[in-house]
Protein backbone atom coordinates (compact mmCIF):
# COMPACT_ATOMS: atom_id res chain seq x y z
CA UNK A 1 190.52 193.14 230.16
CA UNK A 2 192.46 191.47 227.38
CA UNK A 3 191.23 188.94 225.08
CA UNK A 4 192.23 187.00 222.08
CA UNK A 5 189.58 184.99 219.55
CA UNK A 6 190.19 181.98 222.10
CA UNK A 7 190.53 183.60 225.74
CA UNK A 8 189.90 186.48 228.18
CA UNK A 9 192.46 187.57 230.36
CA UNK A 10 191.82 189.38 233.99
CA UNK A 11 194.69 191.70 235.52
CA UNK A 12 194.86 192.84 239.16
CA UNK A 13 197.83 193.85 239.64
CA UNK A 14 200.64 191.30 239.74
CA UNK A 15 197.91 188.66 239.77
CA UNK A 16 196.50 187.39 236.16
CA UNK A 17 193.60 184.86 235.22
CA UNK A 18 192.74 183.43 231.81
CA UNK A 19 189.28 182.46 230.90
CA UNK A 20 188.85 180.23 228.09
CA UNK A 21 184.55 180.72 227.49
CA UNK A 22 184.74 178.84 223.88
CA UNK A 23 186.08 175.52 226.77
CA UNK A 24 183.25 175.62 228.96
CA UNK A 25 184.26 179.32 230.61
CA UNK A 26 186.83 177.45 232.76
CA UNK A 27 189.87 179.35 234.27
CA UNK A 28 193.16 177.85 232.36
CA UNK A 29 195.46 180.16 234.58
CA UNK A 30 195.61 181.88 237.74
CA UNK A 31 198.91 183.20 237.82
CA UNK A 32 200.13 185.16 241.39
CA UNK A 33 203.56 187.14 241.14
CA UNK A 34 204.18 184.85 238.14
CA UNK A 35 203.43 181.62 239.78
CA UNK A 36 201.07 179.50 238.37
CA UNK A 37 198.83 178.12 240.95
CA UNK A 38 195.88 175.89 238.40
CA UNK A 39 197.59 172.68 236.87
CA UNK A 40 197.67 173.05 233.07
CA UNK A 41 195.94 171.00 229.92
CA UNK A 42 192.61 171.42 228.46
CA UNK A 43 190.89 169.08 231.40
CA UNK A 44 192.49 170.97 234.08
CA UNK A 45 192.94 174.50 235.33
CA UNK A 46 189.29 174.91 236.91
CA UNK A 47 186.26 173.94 235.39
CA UNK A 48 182.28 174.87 236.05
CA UNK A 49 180.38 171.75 236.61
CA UNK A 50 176.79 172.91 235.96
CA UNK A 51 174.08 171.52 235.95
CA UNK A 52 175.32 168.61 238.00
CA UNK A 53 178.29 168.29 240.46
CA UNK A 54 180.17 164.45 240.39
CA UNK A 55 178.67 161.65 239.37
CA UNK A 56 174.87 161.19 238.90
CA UNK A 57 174.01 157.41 239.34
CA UNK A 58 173.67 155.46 235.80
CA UNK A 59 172.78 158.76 234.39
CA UNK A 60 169.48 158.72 235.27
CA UNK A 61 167.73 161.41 237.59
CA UNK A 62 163.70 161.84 238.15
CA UNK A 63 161.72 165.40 237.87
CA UNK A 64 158.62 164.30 239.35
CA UNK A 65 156.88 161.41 237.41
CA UNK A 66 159.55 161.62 234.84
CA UNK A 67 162.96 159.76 234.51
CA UNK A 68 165.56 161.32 232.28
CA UNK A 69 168.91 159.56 230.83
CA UNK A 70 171.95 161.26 230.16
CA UNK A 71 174.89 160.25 228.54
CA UNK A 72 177.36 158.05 230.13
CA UNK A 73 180.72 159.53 230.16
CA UNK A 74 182.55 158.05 233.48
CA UNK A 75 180.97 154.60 233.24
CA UNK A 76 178.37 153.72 234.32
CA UNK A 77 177.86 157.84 235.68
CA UNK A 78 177.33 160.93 233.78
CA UNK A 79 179.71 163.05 235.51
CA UNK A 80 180.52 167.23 235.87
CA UNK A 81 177.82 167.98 233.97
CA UNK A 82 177.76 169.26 230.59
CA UNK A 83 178.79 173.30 230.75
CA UNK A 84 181.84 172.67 230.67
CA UNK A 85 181.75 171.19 227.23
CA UNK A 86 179.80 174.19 226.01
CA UNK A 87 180.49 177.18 224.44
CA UNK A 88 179.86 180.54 226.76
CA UNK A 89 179.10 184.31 225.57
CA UNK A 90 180.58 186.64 227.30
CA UNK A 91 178.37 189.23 228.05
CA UNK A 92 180.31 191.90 230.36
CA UNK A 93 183.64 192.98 231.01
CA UNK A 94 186.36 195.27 232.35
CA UNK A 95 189.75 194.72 233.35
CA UNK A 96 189.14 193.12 236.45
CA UNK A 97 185.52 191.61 235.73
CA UNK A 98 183.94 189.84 233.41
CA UNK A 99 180.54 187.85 233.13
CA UNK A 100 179.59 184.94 230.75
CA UNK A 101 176.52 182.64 230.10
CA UNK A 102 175.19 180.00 228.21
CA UNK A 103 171.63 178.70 227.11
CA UNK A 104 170.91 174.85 228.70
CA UNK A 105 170.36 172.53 225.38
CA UNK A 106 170.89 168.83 224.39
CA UNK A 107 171.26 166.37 226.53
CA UNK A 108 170.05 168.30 229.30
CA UNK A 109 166.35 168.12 228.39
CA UNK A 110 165.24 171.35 229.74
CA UNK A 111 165.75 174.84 229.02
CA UNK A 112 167.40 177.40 230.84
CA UNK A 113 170.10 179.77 231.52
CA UNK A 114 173.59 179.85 233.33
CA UNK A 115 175.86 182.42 234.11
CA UNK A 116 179.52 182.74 235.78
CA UNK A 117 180.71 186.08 236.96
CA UNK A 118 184.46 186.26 237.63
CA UNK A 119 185.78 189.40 239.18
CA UNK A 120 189.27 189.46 240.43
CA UNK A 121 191.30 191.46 243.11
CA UNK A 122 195.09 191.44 244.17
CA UNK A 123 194.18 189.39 246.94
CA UNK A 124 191.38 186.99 245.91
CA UNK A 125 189.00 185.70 243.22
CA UNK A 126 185.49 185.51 243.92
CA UNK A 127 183.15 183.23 241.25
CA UNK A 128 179.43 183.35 240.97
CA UNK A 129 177.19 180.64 239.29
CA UNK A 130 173.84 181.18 238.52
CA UNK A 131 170.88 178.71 236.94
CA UNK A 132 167.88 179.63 235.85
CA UNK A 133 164.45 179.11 233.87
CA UNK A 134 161.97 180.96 232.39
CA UNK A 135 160.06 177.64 232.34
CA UNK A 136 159.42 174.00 233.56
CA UNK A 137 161.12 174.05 236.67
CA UNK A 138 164.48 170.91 237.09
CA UNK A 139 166.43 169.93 239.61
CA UNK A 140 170.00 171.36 239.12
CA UNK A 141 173.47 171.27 240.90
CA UNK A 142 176.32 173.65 240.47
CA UNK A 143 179.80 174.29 241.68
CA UNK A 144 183.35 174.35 240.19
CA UNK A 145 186.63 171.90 239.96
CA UNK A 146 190.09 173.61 240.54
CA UNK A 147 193.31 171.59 240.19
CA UNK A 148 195.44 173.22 242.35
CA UNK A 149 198.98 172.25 241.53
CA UNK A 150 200.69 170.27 244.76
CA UNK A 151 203.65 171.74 244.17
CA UNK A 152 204.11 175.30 242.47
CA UNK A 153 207.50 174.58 240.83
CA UNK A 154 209.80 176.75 242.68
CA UNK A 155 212.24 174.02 245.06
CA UNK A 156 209.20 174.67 247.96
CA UNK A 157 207.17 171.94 249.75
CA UNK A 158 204.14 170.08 248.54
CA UNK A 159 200.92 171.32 249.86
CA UNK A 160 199.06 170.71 252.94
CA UNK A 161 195.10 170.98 253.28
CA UNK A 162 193.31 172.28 256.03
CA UNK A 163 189.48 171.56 256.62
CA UNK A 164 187.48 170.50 259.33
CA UNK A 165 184.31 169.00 257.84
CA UNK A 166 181.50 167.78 260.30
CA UNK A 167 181.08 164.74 258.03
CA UNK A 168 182.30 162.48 255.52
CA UNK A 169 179.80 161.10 252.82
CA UNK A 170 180.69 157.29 252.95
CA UNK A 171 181.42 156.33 249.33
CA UNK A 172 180.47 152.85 248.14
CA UNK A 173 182.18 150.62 245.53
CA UNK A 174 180.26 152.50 243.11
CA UNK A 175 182.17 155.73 243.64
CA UNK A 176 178.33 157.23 245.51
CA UNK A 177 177.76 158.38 248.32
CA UNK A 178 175.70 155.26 250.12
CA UNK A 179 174.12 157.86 252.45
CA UNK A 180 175.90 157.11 255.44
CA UNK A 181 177.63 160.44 257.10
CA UNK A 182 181.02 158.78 258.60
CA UNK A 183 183.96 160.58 260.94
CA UNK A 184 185.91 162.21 258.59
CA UNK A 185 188.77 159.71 257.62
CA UNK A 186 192.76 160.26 256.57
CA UNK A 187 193.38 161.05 252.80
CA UNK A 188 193.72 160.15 250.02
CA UNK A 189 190.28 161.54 249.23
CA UNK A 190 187.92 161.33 246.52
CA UNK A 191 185.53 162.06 248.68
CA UNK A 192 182.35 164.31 249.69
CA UNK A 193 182.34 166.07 252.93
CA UNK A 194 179.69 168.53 254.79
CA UNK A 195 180.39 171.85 256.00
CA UNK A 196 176.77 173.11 257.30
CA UNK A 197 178.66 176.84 258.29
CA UNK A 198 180.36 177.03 254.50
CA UNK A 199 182.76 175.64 252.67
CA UNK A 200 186.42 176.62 254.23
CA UNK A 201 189.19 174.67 253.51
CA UNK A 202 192.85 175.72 253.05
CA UNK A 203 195.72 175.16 251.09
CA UNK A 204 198.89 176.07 252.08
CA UNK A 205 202.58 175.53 250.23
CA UNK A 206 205.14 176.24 253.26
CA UNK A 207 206.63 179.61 252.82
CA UNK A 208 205.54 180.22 249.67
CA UNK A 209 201.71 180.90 249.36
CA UNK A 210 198.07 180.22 251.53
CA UNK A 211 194.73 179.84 249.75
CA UNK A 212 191.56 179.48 251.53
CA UNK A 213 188.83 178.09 249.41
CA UNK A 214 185.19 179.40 251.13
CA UNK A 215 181.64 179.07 250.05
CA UNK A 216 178.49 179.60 251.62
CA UNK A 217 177.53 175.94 250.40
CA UNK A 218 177.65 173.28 252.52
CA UNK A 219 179.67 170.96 250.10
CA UNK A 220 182.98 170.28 249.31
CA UNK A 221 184.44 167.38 247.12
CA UNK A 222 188.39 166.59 248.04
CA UNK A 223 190.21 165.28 245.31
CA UNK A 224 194.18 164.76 245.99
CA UNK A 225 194.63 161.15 244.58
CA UNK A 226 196.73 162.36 241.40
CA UNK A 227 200.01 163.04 242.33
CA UNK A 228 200.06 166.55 240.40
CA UNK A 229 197.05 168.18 242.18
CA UNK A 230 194.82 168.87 244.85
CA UNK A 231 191.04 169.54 243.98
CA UNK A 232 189.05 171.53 246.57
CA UNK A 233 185.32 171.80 245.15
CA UNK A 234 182.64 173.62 246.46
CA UNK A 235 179.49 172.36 244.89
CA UNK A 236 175.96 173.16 245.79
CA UNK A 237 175.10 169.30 246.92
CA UNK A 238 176.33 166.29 247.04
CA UNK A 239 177.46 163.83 244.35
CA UNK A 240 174.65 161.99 242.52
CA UNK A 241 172.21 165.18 244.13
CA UNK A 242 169.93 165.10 241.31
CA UNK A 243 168.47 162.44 243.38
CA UNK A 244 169.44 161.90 246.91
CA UNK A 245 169.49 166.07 247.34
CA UNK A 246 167.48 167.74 244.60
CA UNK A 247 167.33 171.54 244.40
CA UNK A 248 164.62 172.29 242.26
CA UNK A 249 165.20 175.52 240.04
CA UNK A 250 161.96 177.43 239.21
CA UNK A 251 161.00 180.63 237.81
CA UNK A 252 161.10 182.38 240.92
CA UNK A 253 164.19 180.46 242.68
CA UNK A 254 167.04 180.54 240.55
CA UNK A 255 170.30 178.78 241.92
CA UNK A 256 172.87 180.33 242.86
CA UNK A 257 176.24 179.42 244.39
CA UNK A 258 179.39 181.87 245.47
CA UNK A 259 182.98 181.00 246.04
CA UNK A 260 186.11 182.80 247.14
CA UNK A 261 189.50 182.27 246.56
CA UNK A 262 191.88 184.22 249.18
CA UNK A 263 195.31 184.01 248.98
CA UNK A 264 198.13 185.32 251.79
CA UNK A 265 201.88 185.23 250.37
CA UNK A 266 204.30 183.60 252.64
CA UNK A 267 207.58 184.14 251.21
């Protein structure tokens, strides 16, 4: 593994990933044969949203009796969470591998520990989120947010996703789900979408390159209203899940949520 004071950087052959832990641990680059497949700037690439996925209504969630705000920051929702605003440790490594956490602190009001484990082949990426306490036990959501770039630059075609979700969340006007599950309708999407067999959805740029995006979550947010990008997010529940879905995280039941990233060359 190679690392500067700002990133780390993950070689399998021909195929190179930068981690940025001091920016919330979130990828920058996933280069394959030299093309860049993440869309670049510091709110791109792929982020960790951790300890909630999307938008949680008003900011507000409920842990039994008790009713917790936090801060507003896609009016009127707290949205992606807050890890990846934070600064991760690293805390193993080798060329291929590496593994980072960070403590839970202000404004998430209770303690606990998160960890991302990133380990790298030549023909896929596979990304591990863990949350944990050693204490009260909280409702928590994880899962990540790749931009993958619609178009990778080289004269090729834009590309098309593949999915076949057994639902679509209905959103409202508020940008929730309203708790309706609807036939899956045409993009554009910004939308939430249940896969009760895992999370499978695939991108493919004609001639060029395949990814297939799985999880053993049931969740996926599709994001491909920005000309630029296409985000495919596996996340452990459903937007605004602190309170419609809540997975409670206790000393003996951490969370934890896998993804993979497999990728076929087509040229």
């Amino acid at each position: 593994m190679h690392q500067t004071s700002e990133s780390v950087r993950l070689i399998a052959g021909d195929v190179e990933l930068t981690v940025r832990p001091e920016a919330g641990c979130g990828i920058s680059s996933l280069r394959v044969g030299g093309t860049e497949l993440l869309r670049q700037g510091p709110r791109y690439g792929s982020f960790v949203m951790v300890p909630w996925c999307g938008r949680t209504e008003n900011g507000r969630f409920r842990n039994g009796g008790v009713t917790h705000q936090l801060p507003i920051n896609a009016a009127p929702h707290a949205i992606h969470g807050t890890g990846r605003d934070a600064t991760w440790t690293r805390s193993t490594q080798d060329e291929r591998t590496a593994s980072f956490y960070y403590d839970l602190t202000d404004p998430w009001p209770y303690a606990g520990r998160v960890t991302q484990v990133i380990e790298l082949a030549e023909n896929e990426l596979r990304l591990t989120l863990g949350v944990e306490t050693a204490e009260v036990s909280f409702p928590a959501q994880a899962g990540w947010h790749p931009w993958f770039l619609r178009n990778l630059g080289a004269g090729g075609q834009d590309a098309t996703i593949g999915f076949a979700p057994a639902w679509q969340e209905e959103r409202g006007d508020n940008h929730l789900p309203t708790g309706r599950r609807i036939d899956p309708k045409p993009g554009p999407w910004d939308d939430c979408f249940g896969m009760p067999d895992g999370v499978d959805v695939t991108l493919t740029w004609p001639g060029e390159l395949r990814v297939k995006v799985t999880s053993p979550a049931e969740w996926v947010v599709v994001y491909d209203e920005q000309p630029e990008a296409i985000c495919v997010e596996p996340q452990s529940g459903p937007p605004n899940g602190l309170n419609t879905h809540p997975r409670l995280v206790t000393p003996i039941d951490p969370l934890e949520i896998t993804t993979v990233w497999a990728w076929e060359r087509l040229g």
